[in-house]
N, C-alpha and C. Protein backbone atom coordinates (compact mmCIF):
# COMPACT_ATOMS: atom_id res chain seq x y z
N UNK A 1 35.43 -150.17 2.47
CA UNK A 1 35.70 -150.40 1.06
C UNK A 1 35.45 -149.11 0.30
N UNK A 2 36.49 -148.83 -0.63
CA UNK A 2 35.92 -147.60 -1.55
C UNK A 2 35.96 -148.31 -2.60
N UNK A 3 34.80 -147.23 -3.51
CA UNK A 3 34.30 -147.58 -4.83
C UNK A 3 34.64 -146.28 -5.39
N UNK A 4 35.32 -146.61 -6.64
CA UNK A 4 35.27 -145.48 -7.18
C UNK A 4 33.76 -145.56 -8.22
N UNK A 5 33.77 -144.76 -8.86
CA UNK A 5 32.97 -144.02 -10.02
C UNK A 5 33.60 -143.64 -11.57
N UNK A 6 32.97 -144.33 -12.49
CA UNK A 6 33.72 -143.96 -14.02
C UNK A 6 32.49 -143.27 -14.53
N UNK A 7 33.05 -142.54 -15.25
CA UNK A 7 32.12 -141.55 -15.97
C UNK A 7 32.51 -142.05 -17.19
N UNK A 8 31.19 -142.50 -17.96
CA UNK A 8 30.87 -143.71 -19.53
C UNK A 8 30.24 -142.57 -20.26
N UNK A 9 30.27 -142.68 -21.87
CA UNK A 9 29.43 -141.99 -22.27
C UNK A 9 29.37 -142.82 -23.69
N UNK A 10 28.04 -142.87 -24.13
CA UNK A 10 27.80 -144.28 -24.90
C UNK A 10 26.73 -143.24 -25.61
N UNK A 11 27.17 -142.50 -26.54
CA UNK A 11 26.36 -142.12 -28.15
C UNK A 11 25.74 -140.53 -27.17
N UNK A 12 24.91 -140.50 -27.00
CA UNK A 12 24.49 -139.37 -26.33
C UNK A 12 24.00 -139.51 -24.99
N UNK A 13 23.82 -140.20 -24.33
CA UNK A 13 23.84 -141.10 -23.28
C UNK A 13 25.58 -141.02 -22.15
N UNK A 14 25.05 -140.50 -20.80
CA UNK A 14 26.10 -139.87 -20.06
C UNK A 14 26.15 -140.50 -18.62
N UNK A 15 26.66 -141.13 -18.39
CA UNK A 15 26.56 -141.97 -16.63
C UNK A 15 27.30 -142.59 -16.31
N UNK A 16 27.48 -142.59 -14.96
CA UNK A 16 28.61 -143.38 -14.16
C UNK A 16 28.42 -144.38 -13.70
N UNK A 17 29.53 -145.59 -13.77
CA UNK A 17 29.08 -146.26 -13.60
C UNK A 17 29.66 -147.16 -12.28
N UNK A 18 29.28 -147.86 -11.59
CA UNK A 18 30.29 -148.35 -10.75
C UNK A 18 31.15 -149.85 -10.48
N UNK A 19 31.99 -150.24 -10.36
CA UNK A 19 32.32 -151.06 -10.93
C UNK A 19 32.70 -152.16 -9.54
N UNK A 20 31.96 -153.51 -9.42
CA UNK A 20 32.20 -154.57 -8.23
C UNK A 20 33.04 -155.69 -8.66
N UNK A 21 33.32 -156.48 -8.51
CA UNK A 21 33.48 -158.13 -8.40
C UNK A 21 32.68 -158.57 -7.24
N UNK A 22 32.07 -159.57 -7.48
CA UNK A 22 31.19 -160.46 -6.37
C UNK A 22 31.75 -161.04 -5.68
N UNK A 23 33.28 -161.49 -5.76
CA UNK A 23 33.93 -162.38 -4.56
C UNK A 23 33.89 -161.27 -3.40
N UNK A 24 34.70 -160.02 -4.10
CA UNK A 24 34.93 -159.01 -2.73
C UNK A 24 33.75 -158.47 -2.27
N UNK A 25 32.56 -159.06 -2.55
CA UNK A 25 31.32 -158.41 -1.55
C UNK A 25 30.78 -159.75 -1.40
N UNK A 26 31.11 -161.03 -1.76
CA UNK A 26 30.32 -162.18 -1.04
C UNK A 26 28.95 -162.44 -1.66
N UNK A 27 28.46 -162.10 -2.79
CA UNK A 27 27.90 -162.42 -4.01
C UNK A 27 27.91 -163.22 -4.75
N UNK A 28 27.01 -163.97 -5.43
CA UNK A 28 27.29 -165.17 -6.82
C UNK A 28 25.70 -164.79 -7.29
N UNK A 29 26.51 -164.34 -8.81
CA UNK A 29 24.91 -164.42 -9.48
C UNK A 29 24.97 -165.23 -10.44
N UNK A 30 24.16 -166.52 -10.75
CA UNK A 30 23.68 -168.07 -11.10
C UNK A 30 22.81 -167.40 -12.16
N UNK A 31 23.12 -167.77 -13.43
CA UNK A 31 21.83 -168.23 -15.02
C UNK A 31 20.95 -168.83 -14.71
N UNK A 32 20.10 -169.45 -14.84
CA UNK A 32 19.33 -170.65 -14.82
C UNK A 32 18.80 -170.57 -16.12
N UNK A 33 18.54 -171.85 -16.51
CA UNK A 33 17.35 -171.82 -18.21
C UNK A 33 17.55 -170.80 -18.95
N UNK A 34 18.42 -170.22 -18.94
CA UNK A 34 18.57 -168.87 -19.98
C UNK A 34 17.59 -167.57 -19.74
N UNK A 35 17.09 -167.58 -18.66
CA UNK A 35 16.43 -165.99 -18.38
C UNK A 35 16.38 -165.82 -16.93
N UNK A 36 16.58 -166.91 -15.71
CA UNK A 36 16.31 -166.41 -14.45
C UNK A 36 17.87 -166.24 -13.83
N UNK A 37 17.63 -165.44 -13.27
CA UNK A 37 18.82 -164.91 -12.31
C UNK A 37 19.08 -165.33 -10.93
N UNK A 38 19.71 -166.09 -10.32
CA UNK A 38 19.63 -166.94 -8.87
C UNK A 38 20.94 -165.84 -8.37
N UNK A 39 20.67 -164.79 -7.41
CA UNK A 39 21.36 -164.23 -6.45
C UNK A 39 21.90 -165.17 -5.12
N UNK A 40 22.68 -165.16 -4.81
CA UNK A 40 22.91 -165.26 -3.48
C UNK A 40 24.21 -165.18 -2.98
N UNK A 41 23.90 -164.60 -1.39
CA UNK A 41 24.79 -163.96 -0.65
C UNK A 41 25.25 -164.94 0.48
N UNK A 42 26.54 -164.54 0.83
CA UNK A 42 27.19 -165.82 2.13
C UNK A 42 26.41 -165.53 3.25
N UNK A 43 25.80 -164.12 3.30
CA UNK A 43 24.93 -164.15 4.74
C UNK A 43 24.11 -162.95 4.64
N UNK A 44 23.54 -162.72 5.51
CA UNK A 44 22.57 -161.54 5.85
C UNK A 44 23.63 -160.38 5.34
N UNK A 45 24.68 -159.86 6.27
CA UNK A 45 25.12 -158.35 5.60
C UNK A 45 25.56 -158.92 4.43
N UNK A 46 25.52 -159.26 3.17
CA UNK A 46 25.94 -159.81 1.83
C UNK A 46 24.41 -158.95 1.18
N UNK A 47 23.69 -160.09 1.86
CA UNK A 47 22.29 -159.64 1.06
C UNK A 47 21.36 -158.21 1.39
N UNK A 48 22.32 -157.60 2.16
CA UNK A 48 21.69 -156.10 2.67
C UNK A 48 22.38 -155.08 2.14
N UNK A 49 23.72 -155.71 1.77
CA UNK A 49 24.12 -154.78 0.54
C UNK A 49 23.49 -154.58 -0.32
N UNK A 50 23.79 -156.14 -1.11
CA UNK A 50 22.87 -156.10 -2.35
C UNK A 50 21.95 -155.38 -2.20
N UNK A 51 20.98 -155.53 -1.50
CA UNK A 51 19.82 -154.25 -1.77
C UNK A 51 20.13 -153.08 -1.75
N UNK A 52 21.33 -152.64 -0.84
CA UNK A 52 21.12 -151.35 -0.90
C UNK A 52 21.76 -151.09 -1.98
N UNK A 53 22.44 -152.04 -2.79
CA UNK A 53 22.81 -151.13 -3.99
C UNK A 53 21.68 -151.08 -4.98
N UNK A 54 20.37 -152.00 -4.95
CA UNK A 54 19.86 -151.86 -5.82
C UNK A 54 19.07 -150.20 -5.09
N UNK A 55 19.14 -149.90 -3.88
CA UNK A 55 18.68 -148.38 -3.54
C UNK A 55 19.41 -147.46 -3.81
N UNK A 56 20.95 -147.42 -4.20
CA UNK A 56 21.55 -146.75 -4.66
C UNK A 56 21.44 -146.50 -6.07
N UNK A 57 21.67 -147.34 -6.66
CA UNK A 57 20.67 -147.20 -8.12
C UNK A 57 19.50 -146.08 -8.52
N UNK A 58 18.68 -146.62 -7.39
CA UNK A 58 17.41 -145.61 -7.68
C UNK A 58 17.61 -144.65 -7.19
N UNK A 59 18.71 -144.30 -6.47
CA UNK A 59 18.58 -142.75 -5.64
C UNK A 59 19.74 -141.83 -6.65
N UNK A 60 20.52 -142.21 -6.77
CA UNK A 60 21.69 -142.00 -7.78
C UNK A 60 21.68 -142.27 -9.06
N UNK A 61 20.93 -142.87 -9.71
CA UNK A 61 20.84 -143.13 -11.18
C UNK A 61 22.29 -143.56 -11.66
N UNK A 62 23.13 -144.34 -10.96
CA UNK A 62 23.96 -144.51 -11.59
C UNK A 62 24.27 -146.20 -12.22
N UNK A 63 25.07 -146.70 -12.43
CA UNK A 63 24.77 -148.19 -13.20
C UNK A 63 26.09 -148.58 -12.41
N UNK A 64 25.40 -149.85 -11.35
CA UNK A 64 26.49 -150.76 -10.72
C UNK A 64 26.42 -152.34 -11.51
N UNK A 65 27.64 -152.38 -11.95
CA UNK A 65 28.31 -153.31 -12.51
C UNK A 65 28.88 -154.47 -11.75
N UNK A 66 28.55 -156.02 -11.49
CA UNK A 66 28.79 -156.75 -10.75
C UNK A 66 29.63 -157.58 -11.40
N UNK A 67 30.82 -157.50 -11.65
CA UNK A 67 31.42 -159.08 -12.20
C UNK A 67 31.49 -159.90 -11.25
N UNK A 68 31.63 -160.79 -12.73
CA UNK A 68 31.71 -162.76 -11.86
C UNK A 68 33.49 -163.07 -11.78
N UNK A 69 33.20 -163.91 -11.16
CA UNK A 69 35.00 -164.25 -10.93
C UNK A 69 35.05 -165.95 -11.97
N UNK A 70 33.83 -166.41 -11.72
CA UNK A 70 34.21 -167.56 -12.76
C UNK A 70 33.81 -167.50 -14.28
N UNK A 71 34.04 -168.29 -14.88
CA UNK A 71 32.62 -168.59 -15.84
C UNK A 71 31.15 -169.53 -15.60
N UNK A 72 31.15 -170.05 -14.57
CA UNK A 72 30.20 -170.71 -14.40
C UNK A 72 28.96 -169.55 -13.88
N UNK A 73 29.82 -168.46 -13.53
CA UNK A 73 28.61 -167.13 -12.66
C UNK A 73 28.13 -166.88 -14.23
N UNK A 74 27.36 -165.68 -13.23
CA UNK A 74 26.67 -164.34 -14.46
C UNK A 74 26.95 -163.45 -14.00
N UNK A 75 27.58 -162.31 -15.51
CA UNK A 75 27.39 -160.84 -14.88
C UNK A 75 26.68 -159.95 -14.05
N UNK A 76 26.47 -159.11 -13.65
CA UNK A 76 24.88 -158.18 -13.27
C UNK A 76 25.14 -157.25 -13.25
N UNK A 77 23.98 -156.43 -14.16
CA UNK A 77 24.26 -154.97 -14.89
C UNK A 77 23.12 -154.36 -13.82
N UNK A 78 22.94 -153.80 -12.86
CA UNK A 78 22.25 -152.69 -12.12
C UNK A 78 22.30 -151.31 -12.41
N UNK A 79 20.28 -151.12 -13.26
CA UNK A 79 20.61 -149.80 -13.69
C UNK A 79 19.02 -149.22 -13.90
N UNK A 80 18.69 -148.06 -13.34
CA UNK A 80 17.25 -147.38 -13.49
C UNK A 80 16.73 -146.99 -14.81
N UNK A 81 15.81 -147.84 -15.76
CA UNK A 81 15.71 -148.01 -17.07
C UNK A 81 14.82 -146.96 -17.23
N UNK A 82 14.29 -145.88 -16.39
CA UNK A 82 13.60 -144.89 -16.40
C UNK A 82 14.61 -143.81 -16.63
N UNK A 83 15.88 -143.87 -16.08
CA UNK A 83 16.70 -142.47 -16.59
C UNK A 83 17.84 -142.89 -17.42
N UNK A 84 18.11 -143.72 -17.59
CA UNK A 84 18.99 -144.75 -18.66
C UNK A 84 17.95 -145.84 -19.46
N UNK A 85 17.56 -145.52 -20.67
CA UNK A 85 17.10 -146.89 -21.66
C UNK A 85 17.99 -147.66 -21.83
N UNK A 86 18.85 -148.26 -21.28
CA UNK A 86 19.70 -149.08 -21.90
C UNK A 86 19.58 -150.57 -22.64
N UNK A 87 19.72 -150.84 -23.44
CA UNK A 87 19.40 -152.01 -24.52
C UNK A 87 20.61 -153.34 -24.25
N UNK A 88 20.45 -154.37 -24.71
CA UNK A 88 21.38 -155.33 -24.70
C UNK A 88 22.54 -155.03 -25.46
N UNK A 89 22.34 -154.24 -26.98
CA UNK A 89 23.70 -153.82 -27.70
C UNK A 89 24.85 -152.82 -26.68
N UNK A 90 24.16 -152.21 -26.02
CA UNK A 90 24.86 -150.86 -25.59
C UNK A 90 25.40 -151.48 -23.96
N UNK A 91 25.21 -152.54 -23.64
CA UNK A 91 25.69 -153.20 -21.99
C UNK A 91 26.53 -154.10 -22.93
């Protein structure tokens, strides 16, 4: 699979970001009660991605973007809040 990379730039604030859908990696990320996040993957390599993108994140500083394919999902914004502050207005 290739991913590309977009280069965003949001006020003075400069990063790339990368951009998924969850069907094509076998992902569903679930709301619950209005603050918890229920991940889950169709199998083991699903959920070993997922992590490694959340290690890509931290090694790369860059912001991976997960869309949902329904409305019943949730988005997921993956992003190192130590080299990006990013706020709810600005996602």
């Amino acid at each position: 699979m290739n991913v590309g990379r977009t280069e965003v730039t949001l006020g003075t604030l400069q990063f790339f970001v990368v951009h998924l859908t969850q069907k094509d990696i076998g992902i569903t990320v679930n709301e619950e009660l209005g603050h918890f996040l229920l991940i889950d993957a169709n199998d083991s390599p699903e959920m070993f991605l997922m992590s490694s993108l959340f290690k890509y994140v931290y090694d790369t500083n860059d912001v991976v973007f997960l869309q949902r394919e329904n409305p019943s999902n949730a988005d997921l914004v993956i992003f190192n809040g130590a080299v990006y502050p990013l706020g709810r207005k600005e996602i």
